[in-house]
Protein backbone atom coordinates (compact mmCIF):
# COMPACT_ATOMS: atom_id res chain seq x y z
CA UNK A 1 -97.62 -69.06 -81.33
CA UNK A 2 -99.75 -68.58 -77.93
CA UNK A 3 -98.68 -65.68 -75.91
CA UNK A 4 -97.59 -66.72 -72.34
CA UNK A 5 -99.36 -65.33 -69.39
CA UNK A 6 -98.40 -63.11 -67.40
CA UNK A 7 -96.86 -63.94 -64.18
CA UNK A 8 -99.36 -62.86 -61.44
CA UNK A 9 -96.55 -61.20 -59.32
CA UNK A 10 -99.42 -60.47 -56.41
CA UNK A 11 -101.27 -57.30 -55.09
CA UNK A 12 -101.19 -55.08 -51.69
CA UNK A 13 -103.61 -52.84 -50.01
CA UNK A 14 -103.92 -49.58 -51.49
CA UNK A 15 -102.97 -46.27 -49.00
CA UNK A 16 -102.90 -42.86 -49.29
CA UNK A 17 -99.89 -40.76 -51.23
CA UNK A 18 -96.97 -39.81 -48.83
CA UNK A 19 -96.07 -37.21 -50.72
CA UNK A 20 -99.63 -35.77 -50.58
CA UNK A 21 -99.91 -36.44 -47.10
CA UNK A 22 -96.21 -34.30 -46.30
CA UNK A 23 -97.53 -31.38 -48.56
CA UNK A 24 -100.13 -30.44 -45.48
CA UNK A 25 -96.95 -29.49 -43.31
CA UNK A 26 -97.92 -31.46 -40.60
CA UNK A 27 -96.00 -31.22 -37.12
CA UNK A 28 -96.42 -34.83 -36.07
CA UNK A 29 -96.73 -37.52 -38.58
CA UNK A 30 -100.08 -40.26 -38.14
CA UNK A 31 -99.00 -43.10 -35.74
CA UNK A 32 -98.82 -45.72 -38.58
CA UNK A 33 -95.79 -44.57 -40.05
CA UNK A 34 -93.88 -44.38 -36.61
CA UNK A 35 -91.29 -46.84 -36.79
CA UNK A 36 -89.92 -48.74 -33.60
CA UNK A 37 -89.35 -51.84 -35.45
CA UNK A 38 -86.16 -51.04 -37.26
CA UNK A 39 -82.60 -50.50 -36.14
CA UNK A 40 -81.57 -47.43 -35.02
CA UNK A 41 -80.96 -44.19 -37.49
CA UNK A 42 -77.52 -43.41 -36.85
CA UNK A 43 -74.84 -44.48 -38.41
CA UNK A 44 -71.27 -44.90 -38.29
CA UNK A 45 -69.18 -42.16 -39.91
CA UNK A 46 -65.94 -43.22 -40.33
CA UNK A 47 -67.04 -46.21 -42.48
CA UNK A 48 -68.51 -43.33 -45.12
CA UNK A 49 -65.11 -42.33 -46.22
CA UNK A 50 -63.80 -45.70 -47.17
CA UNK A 51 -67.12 -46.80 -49.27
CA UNK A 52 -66.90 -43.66 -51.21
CA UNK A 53 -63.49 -43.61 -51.54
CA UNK A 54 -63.69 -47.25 -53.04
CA UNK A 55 -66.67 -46.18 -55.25
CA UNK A 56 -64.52 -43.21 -56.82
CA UNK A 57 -61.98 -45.52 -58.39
CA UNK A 58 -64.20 -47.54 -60.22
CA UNK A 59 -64.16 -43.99 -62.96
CA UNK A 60 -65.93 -44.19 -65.72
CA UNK A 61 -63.17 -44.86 -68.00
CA UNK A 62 -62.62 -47.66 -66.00
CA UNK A 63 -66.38 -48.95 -66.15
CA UNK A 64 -65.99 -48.72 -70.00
CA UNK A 65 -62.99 -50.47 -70.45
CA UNK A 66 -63.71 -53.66 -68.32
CA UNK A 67 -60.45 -55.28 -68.86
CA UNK A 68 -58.67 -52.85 -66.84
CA UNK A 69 -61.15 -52.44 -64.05
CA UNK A 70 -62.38 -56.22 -63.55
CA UNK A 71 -60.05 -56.76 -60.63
CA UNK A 72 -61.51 -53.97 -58.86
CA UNK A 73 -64.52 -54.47 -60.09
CA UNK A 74 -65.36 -57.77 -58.48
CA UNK A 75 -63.24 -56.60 -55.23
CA UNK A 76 -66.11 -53.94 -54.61
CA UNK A 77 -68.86 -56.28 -55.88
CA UNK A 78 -67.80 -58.58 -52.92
CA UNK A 79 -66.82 -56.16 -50.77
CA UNK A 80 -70.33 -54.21 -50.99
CA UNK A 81 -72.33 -55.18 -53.36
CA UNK A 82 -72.73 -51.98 -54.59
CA UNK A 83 -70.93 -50.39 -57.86
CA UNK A 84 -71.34 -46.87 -59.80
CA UNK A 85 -71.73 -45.69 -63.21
CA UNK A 86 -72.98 -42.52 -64.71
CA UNK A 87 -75.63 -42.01 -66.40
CA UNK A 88 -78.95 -39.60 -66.77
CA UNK A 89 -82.80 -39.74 -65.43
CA UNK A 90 -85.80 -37.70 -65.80
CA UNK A 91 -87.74 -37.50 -62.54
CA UNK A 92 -91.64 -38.67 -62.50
CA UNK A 93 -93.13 -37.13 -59.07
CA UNK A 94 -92.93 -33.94 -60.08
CA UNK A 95 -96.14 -34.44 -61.87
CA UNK A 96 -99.57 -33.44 -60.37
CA UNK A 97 -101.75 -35.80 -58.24
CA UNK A 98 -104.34 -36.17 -61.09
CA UNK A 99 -102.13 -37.36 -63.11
CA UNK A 100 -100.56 -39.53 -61.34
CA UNK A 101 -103.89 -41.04 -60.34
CA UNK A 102 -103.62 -42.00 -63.46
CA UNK A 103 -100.94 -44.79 -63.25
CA UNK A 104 -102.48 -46.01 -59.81
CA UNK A 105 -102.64 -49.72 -58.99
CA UNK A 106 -105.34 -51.12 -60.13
CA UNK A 107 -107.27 -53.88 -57.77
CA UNK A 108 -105.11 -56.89 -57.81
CA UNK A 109 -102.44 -55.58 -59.26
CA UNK A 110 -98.57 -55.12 -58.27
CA UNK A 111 -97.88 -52.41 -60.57
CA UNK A 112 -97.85 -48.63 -60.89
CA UNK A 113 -98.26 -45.77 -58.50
CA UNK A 114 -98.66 -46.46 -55.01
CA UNK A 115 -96.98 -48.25 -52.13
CA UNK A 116 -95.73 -52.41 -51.95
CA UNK A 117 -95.61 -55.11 -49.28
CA UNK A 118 -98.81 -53.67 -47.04
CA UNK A 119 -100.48 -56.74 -46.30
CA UNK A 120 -102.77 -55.69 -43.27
CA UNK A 121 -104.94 -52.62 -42.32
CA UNK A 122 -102.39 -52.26 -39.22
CA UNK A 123 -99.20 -52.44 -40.70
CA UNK A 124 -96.35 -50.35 -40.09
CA UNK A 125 -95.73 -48.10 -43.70
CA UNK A 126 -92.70 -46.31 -44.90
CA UNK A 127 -92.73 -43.24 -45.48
CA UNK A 128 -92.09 -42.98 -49.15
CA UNK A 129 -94.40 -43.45 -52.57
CA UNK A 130 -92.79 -45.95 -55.39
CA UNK A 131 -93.83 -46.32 -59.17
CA UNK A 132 -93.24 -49.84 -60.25
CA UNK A 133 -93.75 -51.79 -63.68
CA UNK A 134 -92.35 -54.69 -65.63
CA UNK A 135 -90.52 -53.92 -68.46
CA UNK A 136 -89.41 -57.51 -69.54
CA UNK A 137 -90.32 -60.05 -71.47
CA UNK A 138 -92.28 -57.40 -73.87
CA UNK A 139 -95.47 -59.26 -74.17
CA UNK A 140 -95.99 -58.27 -69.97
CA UNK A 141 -95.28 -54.33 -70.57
CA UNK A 142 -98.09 -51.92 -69.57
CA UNK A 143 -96.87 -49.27 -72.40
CA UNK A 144 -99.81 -47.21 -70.98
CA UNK A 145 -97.42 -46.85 -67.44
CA UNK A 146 -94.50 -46.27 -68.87
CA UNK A 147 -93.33 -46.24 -72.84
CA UNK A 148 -89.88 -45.44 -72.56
CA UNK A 149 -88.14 -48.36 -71.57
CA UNK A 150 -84.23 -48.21 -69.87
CA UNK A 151 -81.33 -50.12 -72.25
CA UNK A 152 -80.06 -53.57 -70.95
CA UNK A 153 -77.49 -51.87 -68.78
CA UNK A 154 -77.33 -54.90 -66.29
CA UNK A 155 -76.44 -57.40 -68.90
CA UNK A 156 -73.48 -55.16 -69.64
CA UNK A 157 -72.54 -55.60 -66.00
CA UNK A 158 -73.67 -59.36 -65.71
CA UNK A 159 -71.02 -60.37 -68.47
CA UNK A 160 -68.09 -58.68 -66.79
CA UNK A 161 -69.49 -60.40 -63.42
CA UNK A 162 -68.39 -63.40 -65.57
CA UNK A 163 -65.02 -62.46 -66.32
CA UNK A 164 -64.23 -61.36 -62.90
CA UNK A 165 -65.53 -64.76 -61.60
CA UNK A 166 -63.28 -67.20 -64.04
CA UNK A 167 -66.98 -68.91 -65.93
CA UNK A 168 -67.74 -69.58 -68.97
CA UNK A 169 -69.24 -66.86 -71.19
CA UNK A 170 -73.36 -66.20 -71.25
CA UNK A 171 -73.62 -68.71 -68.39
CA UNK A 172 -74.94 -66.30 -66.51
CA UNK A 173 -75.84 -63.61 -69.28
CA UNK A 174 -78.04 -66.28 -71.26
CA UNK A 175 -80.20 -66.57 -67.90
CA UNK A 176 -81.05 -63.11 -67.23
CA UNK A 177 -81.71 -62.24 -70.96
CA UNK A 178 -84.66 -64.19 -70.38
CA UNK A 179 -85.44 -63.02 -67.21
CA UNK A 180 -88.52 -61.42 -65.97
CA UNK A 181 -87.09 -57.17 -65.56
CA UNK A 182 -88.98 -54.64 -63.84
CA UNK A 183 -88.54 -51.08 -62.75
CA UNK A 184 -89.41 -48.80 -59.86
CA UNK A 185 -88.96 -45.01 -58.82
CA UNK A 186 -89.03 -44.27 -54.96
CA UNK A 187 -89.99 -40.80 -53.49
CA UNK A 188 -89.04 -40.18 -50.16
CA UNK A 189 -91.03 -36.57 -49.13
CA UNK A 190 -89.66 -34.46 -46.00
CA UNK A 191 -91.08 -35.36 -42.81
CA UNK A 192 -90.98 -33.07 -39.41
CA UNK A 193 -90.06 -36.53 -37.43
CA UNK A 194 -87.29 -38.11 -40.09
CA UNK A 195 -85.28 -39.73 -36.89
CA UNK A 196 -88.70 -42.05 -36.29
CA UNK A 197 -89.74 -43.06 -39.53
CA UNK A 198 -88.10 -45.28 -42.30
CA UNK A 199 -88.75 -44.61 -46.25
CA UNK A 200 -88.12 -48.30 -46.99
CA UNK A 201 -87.85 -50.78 -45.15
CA UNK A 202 -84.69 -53.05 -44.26
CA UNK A 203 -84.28 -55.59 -47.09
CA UNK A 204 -81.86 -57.22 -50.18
CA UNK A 205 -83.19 -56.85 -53.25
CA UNK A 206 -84.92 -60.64 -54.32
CA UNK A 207 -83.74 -60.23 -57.89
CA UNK A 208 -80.54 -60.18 -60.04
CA UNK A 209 -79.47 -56.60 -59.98
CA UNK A 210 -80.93 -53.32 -58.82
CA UNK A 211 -80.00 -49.88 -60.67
CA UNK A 212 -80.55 -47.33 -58.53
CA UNK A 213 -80.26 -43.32 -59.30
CA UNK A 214 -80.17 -41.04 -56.37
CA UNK A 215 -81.79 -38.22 -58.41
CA UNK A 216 -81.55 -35.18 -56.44
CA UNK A 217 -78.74 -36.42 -54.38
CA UNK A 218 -80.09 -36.11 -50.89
CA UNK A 219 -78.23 -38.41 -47.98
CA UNK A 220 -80.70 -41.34 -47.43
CA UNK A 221 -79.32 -44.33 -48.65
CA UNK A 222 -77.65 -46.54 -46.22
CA UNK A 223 -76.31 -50.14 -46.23
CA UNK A 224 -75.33 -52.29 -43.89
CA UNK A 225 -71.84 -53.56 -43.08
CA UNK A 226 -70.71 -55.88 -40.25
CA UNK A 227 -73.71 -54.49 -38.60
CA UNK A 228 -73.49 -51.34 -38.93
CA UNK A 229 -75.61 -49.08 -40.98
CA UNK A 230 -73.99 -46.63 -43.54
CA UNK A 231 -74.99 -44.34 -45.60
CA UNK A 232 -73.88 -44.20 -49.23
CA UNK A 233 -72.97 -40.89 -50.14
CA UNK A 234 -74.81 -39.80 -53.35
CA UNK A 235 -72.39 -39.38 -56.45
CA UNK A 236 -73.55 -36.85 -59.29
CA UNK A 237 -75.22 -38.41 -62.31
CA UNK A 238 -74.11 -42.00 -61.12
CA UNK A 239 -75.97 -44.88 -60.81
CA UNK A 240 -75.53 -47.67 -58.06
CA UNK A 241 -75.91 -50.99 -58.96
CA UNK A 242 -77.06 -52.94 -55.86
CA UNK A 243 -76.39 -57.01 -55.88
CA UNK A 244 -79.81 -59.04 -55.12
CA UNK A 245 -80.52 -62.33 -53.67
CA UNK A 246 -80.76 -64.09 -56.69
CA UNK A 247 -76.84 -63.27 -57.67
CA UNK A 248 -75.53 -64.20 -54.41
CA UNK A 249 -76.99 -67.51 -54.81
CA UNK A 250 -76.31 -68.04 -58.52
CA UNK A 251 -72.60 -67.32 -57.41
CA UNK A 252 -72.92 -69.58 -54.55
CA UNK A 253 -72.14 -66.53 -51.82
CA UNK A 254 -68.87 -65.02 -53.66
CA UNK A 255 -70.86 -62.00 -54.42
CA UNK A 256 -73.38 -61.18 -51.55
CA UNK A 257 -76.32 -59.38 -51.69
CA UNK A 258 -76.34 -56.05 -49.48
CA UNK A 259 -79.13 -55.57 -47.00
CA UNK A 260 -80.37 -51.23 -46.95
CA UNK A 261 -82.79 -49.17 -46.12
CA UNK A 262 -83.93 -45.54 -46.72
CA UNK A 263 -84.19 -43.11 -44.50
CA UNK A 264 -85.66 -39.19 -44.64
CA UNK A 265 -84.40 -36.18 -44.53
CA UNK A 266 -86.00 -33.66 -42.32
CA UNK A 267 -86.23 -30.63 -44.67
CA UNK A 268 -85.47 -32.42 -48.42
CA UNK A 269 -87.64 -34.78 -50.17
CA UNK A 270 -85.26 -37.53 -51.70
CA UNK A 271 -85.98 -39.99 -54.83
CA UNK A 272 -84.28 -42.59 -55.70
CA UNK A 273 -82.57 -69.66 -59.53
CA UNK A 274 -79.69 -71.44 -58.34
CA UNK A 275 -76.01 -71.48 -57.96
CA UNK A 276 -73.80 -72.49 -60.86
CA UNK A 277 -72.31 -75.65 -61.17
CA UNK A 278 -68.80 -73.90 -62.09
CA UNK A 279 -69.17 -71.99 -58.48
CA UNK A 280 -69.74 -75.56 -56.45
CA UNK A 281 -66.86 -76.97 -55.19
CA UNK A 282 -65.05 -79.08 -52.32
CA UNK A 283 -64.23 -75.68 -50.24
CA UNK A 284 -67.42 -73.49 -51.60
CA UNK A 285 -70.04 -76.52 -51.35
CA UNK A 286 -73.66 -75.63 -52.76
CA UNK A 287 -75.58 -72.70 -49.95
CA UNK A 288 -78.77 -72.40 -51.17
CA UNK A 289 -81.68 -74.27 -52.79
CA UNK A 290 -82.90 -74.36 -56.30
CA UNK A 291 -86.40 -73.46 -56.81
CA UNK A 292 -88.76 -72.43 -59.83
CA UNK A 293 -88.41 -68.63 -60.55
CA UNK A 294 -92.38 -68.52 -60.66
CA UNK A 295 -92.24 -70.01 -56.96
CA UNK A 296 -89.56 -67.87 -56.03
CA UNK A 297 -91.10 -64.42 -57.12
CA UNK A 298 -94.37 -65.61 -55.23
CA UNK A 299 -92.56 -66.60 -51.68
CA UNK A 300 -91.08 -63.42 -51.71
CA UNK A 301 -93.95 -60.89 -52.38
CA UNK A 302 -96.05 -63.28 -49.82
CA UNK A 303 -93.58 -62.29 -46.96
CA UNK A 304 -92.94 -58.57 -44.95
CA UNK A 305 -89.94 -56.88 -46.01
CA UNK A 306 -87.05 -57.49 -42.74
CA UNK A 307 -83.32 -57.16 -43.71
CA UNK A 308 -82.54 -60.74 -45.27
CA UNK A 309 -84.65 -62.91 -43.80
CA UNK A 310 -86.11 -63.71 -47.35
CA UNK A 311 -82.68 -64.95 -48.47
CA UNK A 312 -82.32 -66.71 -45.80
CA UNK A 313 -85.01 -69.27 -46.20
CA UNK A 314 -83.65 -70.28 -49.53
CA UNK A 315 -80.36 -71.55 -47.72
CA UNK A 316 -79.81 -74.90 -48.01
CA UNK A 317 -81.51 -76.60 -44.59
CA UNK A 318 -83.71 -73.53 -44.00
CA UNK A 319 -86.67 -75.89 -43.96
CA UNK A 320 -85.06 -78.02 -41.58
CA UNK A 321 -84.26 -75.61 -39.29
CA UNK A 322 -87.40 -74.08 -39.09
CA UNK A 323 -89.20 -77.56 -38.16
CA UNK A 324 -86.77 -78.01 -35.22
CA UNK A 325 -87.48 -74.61 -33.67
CA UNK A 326 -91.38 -74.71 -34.56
């Protein structure tokens, strides 16, 4: 049996380590990094309570017993997009610079250590360093970046999606098992100017579902909410489980992907397709458009992250609209 190829996912310009750069204790950081393209930093407070209070009754008894939480389950899915459930990671940017030059993107290639989405000498960065690779299908792992592999966690979650939503078994599940599934690890160093850069730029998340650990639970994380940024307080040894575009339109818009960002602490560095028949009907007619996953994948990685502009264009009309005001 021929192997199939691997999906070219694209390749950005290579820059300098961030957390390299915030190791020389600088008082001002270099221009490029200044942000005045993004929404303001602050946030509003009084939303914090409520998200974290909602996050704390999802327990983990709960999460392991799906049958009792499913209710709640899908009312925080829709709600926020975002869910939690413990578990354990081992950090990776502890390591030295050598050998992390080691896992550095190659030329013309999306993965490893180094920083995504800089398509021009002049463009604005974030102030952050990620470490990404594929880890499925297995014939398009780089075992030399990474041989320990995370379990299929999001399946677990992707089944009881289905039960909360009324489907038909695997309808869902079947898809993503096949799925192309990738991993990344952000590191967000200290900066002396945290109020006027951004570790990661506004976005959703193009994919299924995003597992996130806040490892050394430093405030960064924030999310926004009827326009509104807020931050997501960091629960110990938790994951969050962030919906991406491609659930929102698999479920037709019942569960909506969240835009975030990442912002920086001053003093603390911080780490970190188309909608179902069964979910088109008279009163929820069909959003968004059904395109090829390899087609998908590309758009996306051609475009500058900004908030959910990406998801956007797959709306149904997009490409009409976008004639008329051309």
């Amino acid at each position: 049996m021929k192997t199939p190829k691997p999906l070219t996912l694209g390749c950005f310009l290579s820059v300098p380590s961030v957390q390299e750069l915030a190791k020389q204790s600088l008082a001002e950081v270099p221009a490029r990094y200044i942000r005045t393209d993004q929404d303001s930093l602050s946030t509003n407070l009084s939303s914090v309570s409520l998200i974290h209070e909602t996050f704390e009754k999802i327990t983990v008894t709960r999460a392991q017993h799906w049958r009792l939480g499913i209710g709640e389950t899908s009312l925080c899915l829709k709600r926020l997009g975002f869910l939690s459930v413990k578990s354990e990671i081992q950090g990776f940017f502890n390591l030295p610079m050598d050998e992390k030059n080691k896992f550095w993107q190659e030329e013309g290639d999306f993965e490893g250590f180094g920083q995504a989405f800089v398509h021009s000498e002049d463009q604005k960065l974030d102030w952050g360093d990620k470490f990404f690779i594929r880890t499925l299908p297995q014939h398009m792992r780089k075992l030399w970046l990474f041989p320990n592999l995370p379990i299929p966690l999001s399946l677990t979650l992707i089944k009881s999606m289905e039960k909360a939503l009324q489907i038909k078994t695997n309808v869902m599940a079947e898809w993503f098992e096949d799925v192309k599934q990738s991993m990344r690890m952000n590191y967000y160093p200290p900066c002396p100017q945290s109020d006027h850069v951004i570790g990661l730029t506004t976005h959703s998340d193009p994919g299924g579902l995003t597992v996130v650990l806040q490892l050394n639970e430093v405030d960064g994380l924030q999310i926004k909410k009827e326009e509104t940024w807020v931050p997501i307080k960091p629960l110990p040894n938790a994951f969050v489980v962030n919906i991406g575009d491609i659930l929102e339109i698999m479920t037709n818009g019942i569960y909506r992907s969240v835009e975030h960002r990442a912002t920086i602490n001053s003093s603390k560095g911080r780490l970190s397709i188309g909608p179902i028949h069964g979910l088109i009907t008279t009163e929820k007619p069909v959003l968004f458009r059904t395109v090829g996953y390899k087609d998908y994948v590309k758009e996306f990685l051609s475009r500058n992250l900004d908030g959910k502009s990406f998801l956007d264009s797959m709306r149904v009309g997009a490409d009409d609209e976008d004639n008329n005001t051309s």
